[in-house]
Structures are given as structure tokens and as C-alpha cells.
Protein backbone atom coordinates (compact mmCIF):
# COMPACT_ATOMS: atom_id res chain seq x y z
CA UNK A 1 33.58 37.25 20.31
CA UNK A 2 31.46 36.48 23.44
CA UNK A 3 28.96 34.60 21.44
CA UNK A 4 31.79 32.37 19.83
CA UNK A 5 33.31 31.82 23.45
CA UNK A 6 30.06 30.35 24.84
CA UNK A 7 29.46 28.14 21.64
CA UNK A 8 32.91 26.99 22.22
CA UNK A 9 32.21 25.57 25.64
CA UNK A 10 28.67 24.65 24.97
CA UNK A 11 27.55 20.95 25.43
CA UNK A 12 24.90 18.93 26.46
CA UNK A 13 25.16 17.72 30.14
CA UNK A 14 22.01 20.02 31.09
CA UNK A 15 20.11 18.54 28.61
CA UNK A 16 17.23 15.79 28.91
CA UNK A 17 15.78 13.46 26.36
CA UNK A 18 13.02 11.71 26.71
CA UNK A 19 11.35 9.71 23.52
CA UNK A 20 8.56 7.48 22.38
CA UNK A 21 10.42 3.98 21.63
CA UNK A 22 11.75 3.74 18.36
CA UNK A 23 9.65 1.28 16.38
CA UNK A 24 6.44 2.65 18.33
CA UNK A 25 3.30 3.65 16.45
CA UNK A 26 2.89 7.32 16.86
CA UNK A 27 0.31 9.62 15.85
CA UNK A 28 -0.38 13.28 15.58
CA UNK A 29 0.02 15.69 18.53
CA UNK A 30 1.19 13.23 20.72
CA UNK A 31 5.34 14.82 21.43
CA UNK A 32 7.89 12.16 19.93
CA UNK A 33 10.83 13.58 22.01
CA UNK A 34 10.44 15.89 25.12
CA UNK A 35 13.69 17.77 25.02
CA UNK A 36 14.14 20.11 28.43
CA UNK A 37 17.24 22.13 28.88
CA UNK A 38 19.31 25.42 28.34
CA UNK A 39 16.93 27.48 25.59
CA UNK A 40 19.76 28.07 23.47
CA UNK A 41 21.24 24.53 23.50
CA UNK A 42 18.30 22.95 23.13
CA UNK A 43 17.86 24.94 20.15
CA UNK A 44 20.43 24.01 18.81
CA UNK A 45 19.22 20.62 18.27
CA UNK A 46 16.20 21.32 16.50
CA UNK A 47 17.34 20.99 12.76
CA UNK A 48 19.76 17.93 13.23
CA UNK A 49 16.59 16.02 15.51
CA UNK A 50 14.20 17.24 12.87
CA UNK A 51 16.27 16.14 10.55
CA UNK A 52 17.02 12.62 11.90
CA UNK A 53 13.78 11.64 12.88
CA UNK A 54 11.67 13.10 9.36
CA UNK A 55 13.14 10.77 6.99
CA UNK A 56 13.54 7.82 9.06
CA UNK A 57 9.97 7.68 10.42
CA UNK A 58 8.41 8.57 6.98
CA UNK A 59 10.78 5.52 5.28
CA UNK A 60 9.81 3.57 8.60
CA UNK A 61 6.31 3.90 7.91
CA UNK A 62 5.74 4.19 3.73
CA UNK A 63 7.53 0.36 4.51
CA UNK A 64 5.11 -0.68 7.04
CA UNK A 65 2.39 0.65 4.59
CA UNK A 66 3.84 -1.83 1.62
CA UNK A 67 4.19 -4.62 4.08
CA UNK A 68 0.77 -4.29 5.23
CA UNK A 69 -0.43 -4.22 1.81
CA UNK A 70 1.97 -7.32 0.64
CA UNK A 71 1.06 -9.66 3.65
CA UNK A 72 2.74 -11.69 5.79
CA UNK A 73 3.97 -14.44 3.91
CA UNK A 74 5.84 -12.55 0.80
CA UNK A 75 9.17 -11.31 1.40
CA UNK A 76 9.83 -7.89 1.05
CA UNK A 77 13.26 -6.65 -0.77
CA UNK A 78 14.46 -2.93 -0.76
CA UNK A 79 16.51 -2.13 -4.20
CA UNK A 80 16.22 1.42 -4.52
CA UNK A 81 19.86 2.25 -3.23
CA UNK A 82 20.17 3.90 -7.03
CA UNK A 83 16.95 5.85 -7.42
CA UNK A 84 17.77 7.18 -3.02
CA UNK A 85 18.68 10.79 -2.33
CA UNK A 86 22.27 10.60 -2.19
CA UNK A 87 24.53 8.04 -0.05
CA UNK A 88 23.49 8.87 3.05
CA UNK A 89 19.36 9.02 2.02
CA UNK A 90 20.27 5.43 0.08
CA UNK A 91 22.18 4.42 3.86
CA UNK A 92 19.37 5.94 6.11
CA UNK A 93 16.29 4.24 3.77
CA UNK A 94 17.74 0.39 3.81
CA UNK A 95 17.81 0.97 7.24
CA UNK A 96 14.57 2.34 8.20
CA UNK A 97 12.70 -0.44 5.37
CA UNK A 98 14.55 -2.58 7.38
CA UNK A 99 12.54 -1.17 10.36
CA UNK A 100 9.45 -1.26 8.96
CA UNK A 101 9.27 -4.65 8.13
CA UNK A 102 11.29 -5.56 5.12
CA UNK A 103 13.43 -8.90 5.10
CA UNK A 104 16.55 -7.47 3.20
CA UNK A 105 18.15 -4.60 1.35
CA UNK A 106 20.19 -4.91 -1.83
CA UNK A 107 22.43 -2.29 -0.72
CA UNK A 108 25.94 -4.33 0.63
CA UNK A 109 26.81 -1.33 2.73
CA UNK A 110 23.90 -0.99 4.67
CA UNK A 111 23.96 -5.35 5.35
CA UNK A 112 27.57 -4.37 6.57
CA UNK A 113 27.01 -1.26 8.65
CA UNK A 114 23.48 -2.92 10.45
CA UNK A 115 23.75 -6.52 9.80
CA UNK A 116 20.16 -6.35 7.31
CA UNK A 117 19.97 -9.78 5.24
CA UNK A 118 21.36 -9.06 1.68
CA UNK A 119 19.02 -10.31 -1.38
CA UNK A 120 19.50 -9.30 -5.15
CA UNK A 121 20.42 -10.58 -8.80
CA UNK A 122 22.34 -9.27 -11.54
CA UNK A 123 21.44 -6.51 -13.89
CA UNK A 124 20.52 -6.88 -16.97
CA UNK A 125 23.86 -5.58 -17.98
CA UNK A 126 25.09 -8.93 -17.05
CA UNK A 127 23.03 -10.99 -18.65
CA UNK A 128 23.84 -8.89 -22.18
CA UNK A 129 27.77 -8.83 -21.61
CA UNK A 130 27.71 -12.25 -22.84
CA UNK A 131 27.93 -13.38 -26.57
CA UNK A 132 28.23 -17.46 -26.00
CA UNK A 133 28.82 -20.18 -23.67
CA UNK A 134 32.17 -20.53 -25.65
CA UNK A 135 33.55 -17.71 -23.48
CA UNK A 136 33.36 -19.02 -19.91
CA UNK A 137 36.41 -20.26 -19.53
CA UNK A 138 36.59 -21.76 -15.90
CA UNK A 139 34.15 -24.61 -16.66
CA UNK A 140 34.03 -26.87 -13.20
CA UNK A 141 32.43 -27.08 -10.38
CA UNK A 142 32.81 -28.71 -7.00
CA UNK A 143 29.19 -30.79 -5.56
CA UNK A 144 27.52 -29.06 -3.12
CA UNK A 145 29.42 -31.55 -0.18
CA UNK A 146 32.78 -31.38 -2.08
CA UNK A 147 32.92 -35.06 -2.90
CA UNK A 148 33.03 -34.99 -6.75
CA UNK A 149 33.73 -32.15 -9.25
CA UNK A 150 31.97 -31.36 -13.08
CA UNK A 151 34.55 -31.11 -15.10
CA UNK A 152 32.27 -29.32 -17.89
CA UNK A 153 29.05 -27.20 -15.58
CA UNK A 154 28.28 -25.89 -18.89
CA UNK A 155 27.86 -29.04 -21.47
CA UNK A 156 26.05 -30.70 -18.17
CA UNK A 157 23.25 -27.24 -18.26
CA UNK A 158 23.25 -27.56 -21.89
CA UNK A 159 22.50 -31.16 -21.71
CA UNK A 160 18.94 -30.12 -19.10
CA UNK A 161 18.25 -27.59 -21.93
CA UNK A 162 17.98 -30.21 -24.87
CA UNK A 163 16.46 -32.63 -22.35
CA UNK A 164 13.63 -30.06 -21.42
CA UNK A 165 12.91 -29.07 -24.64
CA UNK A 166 11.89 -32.21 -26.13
CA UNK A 167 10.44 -33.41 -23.12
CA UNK A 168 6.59 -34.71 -23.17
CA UNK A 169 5.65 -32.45 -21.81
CA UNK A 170 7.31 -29.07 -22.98
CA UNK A 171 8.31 -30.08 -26.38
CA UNK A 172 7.06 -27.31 -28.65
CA UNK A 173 6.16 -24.53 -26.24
CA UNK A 174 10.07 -22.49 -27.08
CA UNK A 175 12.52 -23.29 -29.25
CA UNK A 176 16.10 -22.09 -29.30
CA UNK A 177 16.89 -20.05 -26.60
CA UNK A 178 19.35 -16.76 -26.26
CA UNK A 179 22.43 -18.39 -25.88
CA UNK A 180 24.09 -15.50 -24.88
CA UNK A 181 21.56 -15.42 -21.58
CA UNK A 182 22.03 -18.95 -20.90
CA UNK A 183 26.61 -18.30 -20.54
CA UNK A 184 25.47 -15.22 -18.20
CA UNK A 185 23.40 -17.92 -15.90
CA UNK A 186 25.75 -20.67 -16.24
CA UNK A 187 28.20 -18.22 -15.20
CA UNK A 188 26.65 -16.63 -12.04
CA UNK A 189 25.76 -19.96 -11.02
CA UNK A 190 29.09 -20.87 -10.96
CA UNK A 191 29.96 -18.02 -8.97
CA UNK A 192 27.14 -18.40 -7.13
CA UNK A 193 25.86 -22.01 -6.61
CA UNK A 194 24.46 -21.56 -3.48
CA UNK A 195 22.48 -18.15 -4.05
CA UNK A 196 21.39 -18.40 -7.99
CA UNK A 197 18.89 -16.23 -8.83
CA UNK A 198 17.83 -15.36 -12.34
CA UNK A 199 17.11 -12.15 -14.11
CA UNK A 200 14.88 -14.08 -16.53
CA UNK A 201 13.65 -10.75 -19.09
CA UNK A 202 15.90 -9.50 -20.68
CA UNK A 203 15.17 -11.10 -24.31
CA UNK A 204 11.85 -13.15 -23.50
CA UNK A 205 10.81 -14.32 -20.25
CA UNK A 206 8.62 -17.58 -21.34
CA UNK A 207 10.52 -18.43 -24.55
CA UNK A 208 14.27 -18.10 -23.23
CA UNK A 209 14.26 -16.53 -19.75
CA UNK A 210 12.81 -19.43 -17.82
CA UNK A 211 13.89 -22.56 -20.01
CA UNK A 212 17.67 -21.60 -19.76
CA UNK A 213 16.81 -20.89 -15.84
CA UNK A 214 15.29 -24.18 -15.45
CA UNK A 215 18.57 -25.55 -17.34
CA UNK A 216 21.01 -24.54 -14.78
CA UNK A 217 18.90 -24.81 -12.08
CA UNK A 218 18.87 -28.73 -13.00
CA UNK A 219 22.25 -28.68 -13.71
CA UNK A 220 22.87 -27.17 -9.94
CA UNK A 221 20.26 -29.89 -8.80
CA UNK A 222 22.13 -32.85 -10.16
CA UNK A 223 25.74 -31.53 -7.76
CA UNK A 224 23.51 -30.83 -4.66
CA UNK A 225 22.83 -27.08 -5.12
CA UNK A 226 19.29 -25.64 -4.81
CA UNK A 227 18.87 -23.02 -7.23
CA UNK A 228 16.58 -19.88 -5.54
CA UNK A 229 14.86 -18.50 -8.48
CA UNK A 230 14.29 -16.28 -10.84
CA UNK A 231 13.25 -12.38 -10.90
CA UNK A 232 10.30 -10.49 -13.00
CA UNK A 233 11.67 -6.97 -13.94
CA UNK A 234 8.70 -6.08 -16.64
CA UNK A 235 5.47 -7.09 -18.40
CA UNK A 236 2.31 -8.66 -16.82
CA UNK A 237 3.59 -9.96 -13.96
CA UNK A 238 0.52 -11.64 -12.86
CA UNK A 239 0.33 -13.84 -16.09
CA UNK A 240 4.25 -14.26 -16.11
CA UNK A 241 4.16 -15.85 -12.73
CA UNK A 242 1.46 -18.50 -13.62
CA UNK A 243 3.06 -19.27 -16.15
CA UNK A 244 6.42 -19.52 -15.11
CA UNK A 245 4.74 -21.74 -12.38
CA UNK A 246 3.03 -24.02 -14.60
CA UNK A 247 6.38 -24.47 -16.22
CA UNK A 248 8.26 -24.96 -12.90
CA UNK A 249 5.60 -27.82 -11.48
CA UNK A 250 6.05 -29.41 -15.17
CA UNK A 251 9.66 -29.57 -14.48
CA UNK A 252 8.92 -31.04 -11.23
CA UNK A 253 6.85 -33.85 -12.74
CA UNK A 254 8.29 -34.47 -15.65
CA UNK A 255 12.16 -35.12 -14.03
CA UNK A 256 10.81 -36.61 -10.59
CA UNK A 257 12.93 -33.08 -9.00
CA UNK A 258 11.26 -32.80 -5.51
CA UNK A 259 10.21 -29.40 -4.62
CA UNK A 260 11.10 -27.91 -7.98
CA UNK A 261 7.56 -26.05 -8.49
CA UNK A 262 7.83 -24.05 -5.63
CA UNK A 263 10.99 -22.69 -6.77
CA UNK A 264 10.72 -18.95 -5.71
CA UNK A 265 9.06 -15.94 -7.75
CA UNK A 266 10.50 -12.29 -7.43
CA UNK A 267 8.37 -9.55 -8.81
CA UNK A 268 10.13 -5.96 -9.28
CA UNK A 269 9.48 -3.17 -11.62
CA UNK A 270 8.35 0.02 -10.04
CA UNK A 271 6.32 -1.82 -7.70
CA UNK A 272 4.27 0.50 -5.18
CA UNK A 273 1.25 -0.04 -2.79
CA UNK A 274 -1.18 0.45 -5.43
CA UNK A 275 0.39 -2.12 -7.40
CA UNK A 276 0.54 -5.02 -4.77
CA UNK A 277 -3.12 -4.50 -3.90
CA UNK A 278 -4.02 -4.61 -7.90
CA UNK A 279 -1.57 -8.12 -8.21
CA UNK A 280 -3.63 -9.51 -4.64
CA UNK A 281 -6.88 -8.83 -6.04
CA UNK A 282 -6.44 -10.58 -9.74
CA UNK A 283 -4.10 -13.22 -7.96
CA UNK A 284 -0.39 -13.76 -9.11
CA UNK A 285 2.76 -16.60 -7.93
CA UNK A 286 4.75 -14.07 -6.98
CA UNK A 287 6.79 -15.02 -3.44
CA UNK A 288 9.29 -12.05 -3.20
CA UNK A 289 8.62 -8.32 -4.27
CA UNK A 290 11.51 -6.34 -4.96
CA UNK A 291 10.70 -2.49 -4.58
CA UNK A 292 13.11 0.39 -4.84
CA UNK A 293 12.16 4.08 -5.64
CA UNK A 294 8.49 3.81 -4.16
CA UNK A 295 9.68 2.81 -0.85
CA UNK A 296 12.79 4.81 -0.48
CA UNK A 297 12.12 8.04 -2.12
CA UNK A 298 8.05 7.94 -0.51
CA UNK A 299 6.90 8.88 -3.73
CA UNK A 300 3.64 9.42 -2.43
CA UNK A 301 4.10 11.61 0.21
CA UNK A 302 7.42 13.22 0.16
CA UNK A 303 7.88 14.41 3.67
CA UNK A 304 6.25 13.87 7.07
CA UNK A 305 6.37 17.26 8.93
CA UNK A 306 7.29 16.99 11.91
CA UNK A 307 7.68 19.80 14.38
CA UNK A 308 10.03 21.29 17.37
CA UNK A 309 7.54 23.98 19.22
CA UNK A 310 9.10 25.90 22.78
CA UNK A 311 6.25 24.70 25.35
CA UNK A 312 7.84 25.95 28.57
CA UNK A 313 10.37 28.22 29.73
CA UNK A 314 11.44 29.27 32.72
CA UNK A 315 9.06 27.07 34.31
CA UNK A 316 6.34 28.96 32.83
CA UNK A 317 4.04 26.80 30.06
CA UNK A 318 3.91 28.86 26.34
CA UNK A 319 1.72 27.71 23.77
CA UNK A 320 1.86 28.72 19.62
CA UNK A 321 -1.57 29.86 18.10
CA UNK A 322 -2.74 29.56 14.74
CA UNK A 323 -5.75 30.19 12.54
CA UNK A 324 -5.39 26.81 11.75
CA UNK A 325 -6.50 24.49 14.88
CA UNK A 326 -3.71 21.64 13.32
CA UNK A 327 -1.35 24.08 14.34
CA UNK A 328 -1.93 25.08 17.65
CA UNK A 329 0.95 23.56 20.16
CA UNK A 330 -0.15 21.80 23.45
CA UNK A 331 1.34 23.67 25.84
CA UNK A 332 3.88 22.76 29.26
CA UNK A 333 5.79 19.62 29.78
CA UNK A 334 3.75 16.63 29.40
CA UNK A 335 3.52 12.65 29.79
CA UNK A 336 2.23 10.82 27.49
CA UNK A 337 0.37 7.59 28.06
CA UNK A 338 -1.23 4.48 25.89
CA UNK A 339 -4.73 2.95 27.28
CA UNK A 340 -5.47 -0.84 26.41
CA UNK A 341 -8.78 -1.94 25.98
CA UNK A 342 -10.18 -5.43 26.92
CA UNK A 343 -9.57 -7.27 23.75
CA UNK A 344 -6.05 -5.63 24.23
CA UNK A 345 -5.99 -3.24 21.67
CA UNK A 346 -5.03 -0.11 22.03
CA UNK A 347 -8.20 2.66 23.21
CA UNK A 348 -6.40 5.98 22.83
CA UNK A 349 -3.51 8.12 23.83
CA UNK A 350 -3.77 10.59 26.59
CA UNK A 351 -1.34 13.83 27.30
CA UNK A 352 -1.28 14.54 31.13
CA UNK A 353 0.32 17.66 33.01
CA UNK A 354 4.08 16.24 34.07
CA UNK A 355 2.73 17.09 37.97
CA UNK A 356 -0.65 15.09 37.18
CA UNK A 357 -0.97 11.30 38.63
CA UNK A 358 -0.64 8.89 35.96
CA UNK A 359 -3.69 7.24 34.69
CA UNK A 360 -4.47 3.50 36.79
CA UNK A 361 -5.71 0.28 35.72
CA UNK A 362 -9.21 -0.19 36.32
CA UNK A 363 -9.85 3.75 37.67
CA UNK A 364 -12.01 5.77 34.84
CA UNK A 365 -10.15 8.30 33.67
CA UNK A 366 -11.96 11.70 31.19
CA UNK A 367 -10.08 11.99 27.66
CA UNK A 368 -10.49 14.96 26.24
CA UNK A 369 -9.94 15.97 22.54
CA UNK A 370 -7.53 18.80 22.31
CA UNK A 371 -9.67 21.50 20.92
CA UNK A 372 -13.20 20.23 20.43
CA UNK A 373 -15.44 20.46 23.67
CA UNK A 374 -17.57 18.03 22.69
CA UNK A 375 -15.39 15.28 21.83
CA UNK A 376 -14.98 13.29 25.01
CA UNK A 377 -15.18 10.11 26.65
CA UNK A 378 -14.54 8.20 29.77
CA UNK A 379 -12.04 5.40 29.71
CA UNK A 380 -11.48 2.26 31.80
CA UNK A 381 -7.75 1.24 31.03
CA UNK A 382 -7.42 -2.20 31.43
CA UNK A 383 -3.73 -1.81 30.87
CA UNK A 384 -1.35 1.13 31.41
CA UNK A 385 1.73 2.03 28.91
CA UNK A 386 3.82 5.04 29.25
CA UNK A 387 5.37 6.46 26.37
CA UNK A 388 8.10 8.54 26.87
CA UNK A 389 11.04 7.16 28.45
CA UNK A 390 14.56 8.65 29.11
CA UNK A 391 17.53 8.12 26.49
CA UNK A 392 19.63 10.91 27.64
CA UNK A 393 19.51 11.98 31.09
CA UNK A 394 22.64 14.90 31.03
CA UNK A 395 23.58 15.32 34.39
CA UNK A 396 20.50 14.21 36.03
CA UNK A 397 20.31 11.01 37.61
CA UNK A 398 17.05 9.47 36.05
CA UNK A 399 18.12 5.96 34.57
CA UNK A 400 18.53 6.14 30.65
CA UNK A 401 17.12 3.42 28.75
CA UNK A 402 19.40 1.10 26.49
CA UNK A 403 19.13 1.44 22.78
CA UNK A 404 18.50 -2.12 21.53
CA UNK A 405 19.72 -3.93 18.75
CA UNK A 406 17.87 -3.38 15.27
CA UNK A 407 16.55 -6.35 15.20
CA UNK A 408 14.61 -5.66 18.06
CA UNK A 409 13.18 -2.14 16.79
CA UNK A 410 11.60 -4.11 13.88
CA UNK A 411 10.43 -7.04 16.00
CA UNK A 412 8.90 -4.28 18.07
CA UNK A 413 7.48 -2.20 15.14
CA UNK A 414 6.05 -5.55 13.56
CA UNK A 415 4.30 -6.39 16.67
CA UNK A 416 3.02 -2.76 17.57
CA UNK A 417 1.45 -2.88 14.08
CA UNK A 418 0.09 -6.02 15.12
CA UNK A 419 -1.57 -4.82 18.14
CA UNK A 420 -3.18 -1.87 16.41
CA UNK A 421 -7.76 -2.65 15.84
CA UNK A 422 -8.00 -3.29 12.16
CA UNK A 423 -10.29 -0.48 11.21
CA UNK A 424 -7.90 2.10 12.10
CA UNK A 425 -4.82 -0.01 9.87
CA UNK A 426 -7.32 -0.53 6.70
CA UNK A 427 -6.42 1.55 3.80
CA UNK A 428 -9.48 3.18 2.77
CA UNK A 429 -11.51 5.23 5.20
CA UNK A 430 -9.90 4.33 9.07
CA UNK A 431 -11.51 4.37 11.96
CA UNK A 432 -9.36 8.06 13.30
CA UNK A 433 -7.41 6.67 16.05
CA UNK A 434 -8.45 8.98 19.68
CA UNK A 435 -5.52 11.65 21.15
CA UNK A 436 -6.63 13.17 24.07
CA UNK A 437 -5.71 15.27 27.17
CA UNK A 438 -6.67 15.04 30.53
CA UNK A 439 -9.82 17.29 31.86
CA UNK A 440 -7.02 19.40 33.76
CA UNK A 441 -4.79 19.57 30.95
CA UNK A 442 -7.79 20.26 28.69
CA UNK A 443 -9.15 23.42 30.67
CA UNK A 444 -5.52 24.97 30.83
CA UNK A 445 -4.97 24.79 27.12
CA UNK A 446 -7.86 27.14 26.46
CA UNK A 447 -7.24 29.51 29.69
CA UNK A 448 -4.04 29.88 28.47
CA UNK A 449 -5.48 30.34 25.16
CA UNK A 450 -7.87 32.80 25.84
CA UNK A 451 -4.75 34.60 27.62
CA UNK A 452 -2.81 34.76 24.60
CA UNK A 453 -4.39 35.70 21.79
CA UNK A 454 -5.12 39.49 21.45
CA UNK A 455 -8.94 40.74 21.46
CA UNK A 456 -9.54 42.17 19.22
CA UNK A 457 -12.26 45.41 18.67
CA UNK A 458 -14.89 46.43 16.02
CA UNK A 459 -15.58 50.05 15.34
């Protein structure tokens, strides 16, 4: 009964946060959250921090990994809301692609809840829920600046369809298209004039998919709309996309439509890191990629590990031993700082003693690693960044930092990325980037060490 009392009146005013930015680049040993307070408290929030901070950073960074990979100039959609672990994994992943440096999510709820662009198409399901253009029944449609209607949007696309096929040009490369495909575009496009984009593969991508695109898009072209493009959901999507180029700059030179070839390519399909670096090297059209279980679901490496470890109580500094070095905990409460090099990128992180004076522009400083005594080097910091700062101060009166806006974790994760030396970002064999300790913090690791563990004796 005394137990449930206390957790009755538990809370956290004697408890202190203190974490690494979110959006930061982070590496191993180097404490994402210092958490001081009550032991039992602060125990309490191991599993629901753990929890919290797992997922999201290992979404945050398997979509930092794809956009690295992709480049800067594709766009980058998250669809995997469907193939995501359950609402809240399918919530918690559109968000943290987001982060990472995605441009938008299919998932509605998730543009809603943290204002991410929205991007998709329809399913394929659309397309094949249509039998003819004889059942769309609303046939009109208002130009783009509302000064004259089509009467009939669908004998105007089937008009572009009879014109492109016995163009110059074009004439003999398909013949009659799925005209069950072409009512499911016609359709959406008159839903959607403003935001038409094509699921072009459903029957044949070359043959029907593209041609009845290319149809409505003209259609759309002739009341003032500008169609968006189409998506590739299967096949070689490499020699799909120069084709479906070719096809779009014929259009474009063949009806005098300005700007038609660089109508916009989106590649999907079980797209994954591997992938985009196999489409970069043979070369491809492709402007968008849409990627779903890969990126939400890290199919590669399906958790991150972080850790909660007890490093002082009382006051006193503890530390956790291990056969394994990896595992050994870096022991007392600690600051953490970044050092900037001369070209500006970062040199290493250092762990200091909380009562140690902070490392100084310009002053030499020893880095230490952790464990190995002869890993070591001095440092000139030409610049100075602290890491952890303080997003909950309980009771005390340190000032808590402001959480910003999304958009400014990304901007910040995007530009942190950007600051990083290229031969620790590359994907095979990186440079190991350097976490270190101060000398003083160094030498009372292992004294406290050597305290520790038991000696043992040989008979």
C-alpha cells in the first residue's frame, strides 16, 4: 500500500533533462539525454524515453541514408503507411522521414497532425474499377481561371488520343489503348485538375499507360491545367523512364506544348538504398522516388539500440563493466562538446567531467579514446559547440530551451548532414568519426575501473 501511495504522488518537478538537439548527428557513446533526478523516478522513464527516441532516430536516419543516396535534386516520397508497424509506427515513421529529409508523406493524417506536404496517386484498384469512358457521368470541367467550361472533358481527351496516335511522329509505336484506364484518368483528372498524377502500369506502361496519360494531360493543357505526371510501380524502371521521356519531349515537339518533356517521373516499387545507387549508376529519368516499407519498417537494420545506464548516484560516479569493451558505460555526469576544424567541419566529439572547464577556441585541448591508451590526439578547436542543452529543467531554474517547429528539425538535420567531411558520410568503408574524453575524464574511467571489477586469483 505504501508503494502505491508514493507512485500516486510521484511526478517530475525534481527531474532534469538535458538532450542533444533533435535533428543533430549523433554517434556512439556520446549520452543523447542526461536525465538527473530521484533514482526511482527517473527510472521510471527509461522504457517510454527508450522507446521514443529508438524508432524515431533509426526512421530519422535509414531516411537520411536514402536521401543521401538519392541526391539533392529528386524528391523523396514516404508511402509505406500500409506496410508500418501499426498506426502509431505508420504516424511516428512519416514523421521522422519527414525529419530526415523527405519532401512528403502519403499518409493524410500525418500532413494533418505535422503539417508534412502530401504527395500520392491512386491505386491500381482505381484504375481497374473502370470498364469505359461511357460511365463517367459528370463530364465538364471549369478552365483553370474559371472563364469558360468543357462541356464534354472526356470526347476533348479522346480527341488528344486519336490526335497522338497518328501523329508523325508516334503513329505506329501503340495502338488501341485500355479504355477502361483511360475513364479512370479522365476521371481523377477531373477530380483532380490541379494535382493529376498517373498510375501508368497497370495493363502496359509504353503501349497504354503513357499514351492515355499524355491524352488527358493535353486535354488539361488546352483549359489551363498542368498535369504533374505519371508514376512507375514495376518493371525496368530505368528503361521505362527513357522511354516515357522520349515520348514526353515528342509530345512537346510535335504539339508546340511548352515544357511538356519535363513532365515529372515517379519511380516506386520496393525501392531501397541499394536500388537508387544501382538506377544512379546505369542512369534513369526518374524525378520523384516513392519508397514505403524500406524506409519505414528499416528493413535493413531493424532496431538501433540505444541504452539508459545509472552513471551517478548519490553524487558518487558508477560505471557498468562488460567483457565486451562496446559495453562498458562512461561513468559520472558529463558534457558533451563538438570541435570544428578549419575548413569547418566537424574534428571530433569530446566527453568532459560536468566540474571540468569547457574546451576554448584556439587553446589545445588532449582527446582521448575511451578505452584504448594509445588512441589520442591533440586538438585546436577553431570553433566550440556544446551539445547538451536543457529541455526540462523541473524545479530548477536553468533556462529550458524551446522546441522548434518541424520544419526547423529537418532544416537543421539537412544542414548537420551537410556539415559532416565526406569520407565519414560515404557508404562504403568511412573514415570512423573520433569520440573522445578528456585526459581527466580518461584516467578516472580506468581508476574507477580497476576499482570495480573483482581480481581475480589462480591456484
Amino acid at each position: 500500500d505504501g508503494f502505491y501511495d508514493y507512485l500516486r504522488g510521484i511526478d517530475c518537478s525534481d527531474v532534469e533533462v538535458y538532450a542533444i538537439s533533435e535533428g543533430s548527428v549523433v554517434f556512439p557513446k556520446v549520452p543523447m539525454l542526461r536525465v538527473e533526478g530521484p533514482v526511482a523516478a527517473v527510472q521510471l522513464l527509461e522504457t517510454p524515453f527508450l522507446n521514443l527516441i529508438n524508432y524515431a532516430s533509426l526512421v530519422a536516419t535509414n531516411a537520411a541514408r536514402h536521401r543521401f543516396v538519392a541526391g539533392k535534386s529528386k524528391l523523396l516520397l514516404e508511402f509505406g503507411l500500409r506496410r508500418a508497424q501499426g498506426p502509431d509506427g505508420g504516424i511516428g515513421a512519416s514523421k521522422y522521414c519527414y525529419l530526415g529529409g523527405f519532401d512528403a508523406t502519403s499518409n493524410v493524417a500525418a500532413g494533418k497532425l505535422f503539417g508534412i506536404p502530401l504527395r500520392g496517386t491512386h491505386s491500381h484498384a482505381f484504375v481497374s474499377s473502370f470498364m469505359s469512358p461511357d460511365e463517367i457521368v459528370d463530364k465538364s470541367l471549369h478552365s483553370s481561371d474559371g472563364s469558360t467550361t468543357c462541356e464534354d472533358f472526356v470526347n476533348l481527351a479522346q480527341t488528344w488520343l486519336n490526335k497522338i496516335q497518328w501523329s508523325n511522329s508516334l503513329h505506329g509505336i501503340f495502338g488501341e489503348t485500355n479504355q477502361s484506364e483511360l475513364a479512370a484518368f479522365i476521371s481523377y483528372a477531373l477530380a483532380f485538375p490541379n494535382n493529376f498524377l498517373a498510375l501508368v502500369d497497370t495493363y502496359d506502361v509504353m503501349r497504354s499507360g503513357i499514351p492515355n496519360f499524355c491524352a488527358v494531360a493535353l486535354a488539361l493543357n488546352d483549359l489551363g491545367y498542368k498535369a504533374v505526371g505519371i508514376r512507375l510501380d514495376s518493371g525496368d524502371l530505368a528503361y521505362l523512364s527513357f522511354e516515357t521521356r522520349k515520348f514526353f519531349l515528342t509530345i512537346e515537339k510535335e504539339f508546340g506544348v511548352s515544357g511538356f518533356g519535363k513532365t515529372n517521373i515517379t519511380a516506386s516499387n520496393d525501392l531501397n538504398e541499394e536500388t537508387l545507387d544501382a538506377l544512379n549508376k546505369q542512369g534513369h529519368e526518374v524525378d520523384a522516388f516513392g519508397i514505403g516499407t524500406n524506409v519505414v519498417t528499416c528493413y535493413s537494420q531493424a532496431a538501433l539500440g540505444c541504452v539508459f545506464k545509472l552513471v551517478e548516484i548519490n553524487n558518487q560516479p558508477r560505471i557498468k563493466l562488460s567483457e565486451d569493451v562496446s559495453k562498458v558505460s562512461i561513468p559520472c555526469k558529463k558534457r558533451c562538446y563538438r570541435l570544428y576544424g578549419r575548413e569547418g567541419y566537424p574534428l571530433v566529439d569530446i566527453m568532459t567531467g560536468e566540474s571540468e572547464p569547457p574546451p576554448k577556441v584556439g587553446e589545445r585541448i588532449l582527446c582521448r579514446h575511451p578505452f584504448n591508451e594509445s588512441k589520442r590526439a591533440y586538438v585546436v578547436p577553431q570553433r566550440v559547440e556544446e551539445l547538451l542543452k536543457c529541455y526540462w529543467p523541473g524545479n530548477s531554474d536553468r533556462e529550458r530551451e524551446d522546441l522548434p517547429p518541424l520544419k526547423e528539425i529537418r532544416q537543421r538535420c539537412i544542414g548537420q548532414l551537410e556539415q559532416m567531411r565526406p569520407d565519414h558520410m560515404r557508404r562504403l568503408n568511412p573514415t570512423p568519426y573520433k569520440v573522445s574524453v578528456s585526459a581527466k575524464l580518461y584516467d578516472f574511467i580506468h581508476f574507477l575501473w580497476l576499482n570495480e571489477a573483482p581480481v581475480g586469483e589462480l591456484q
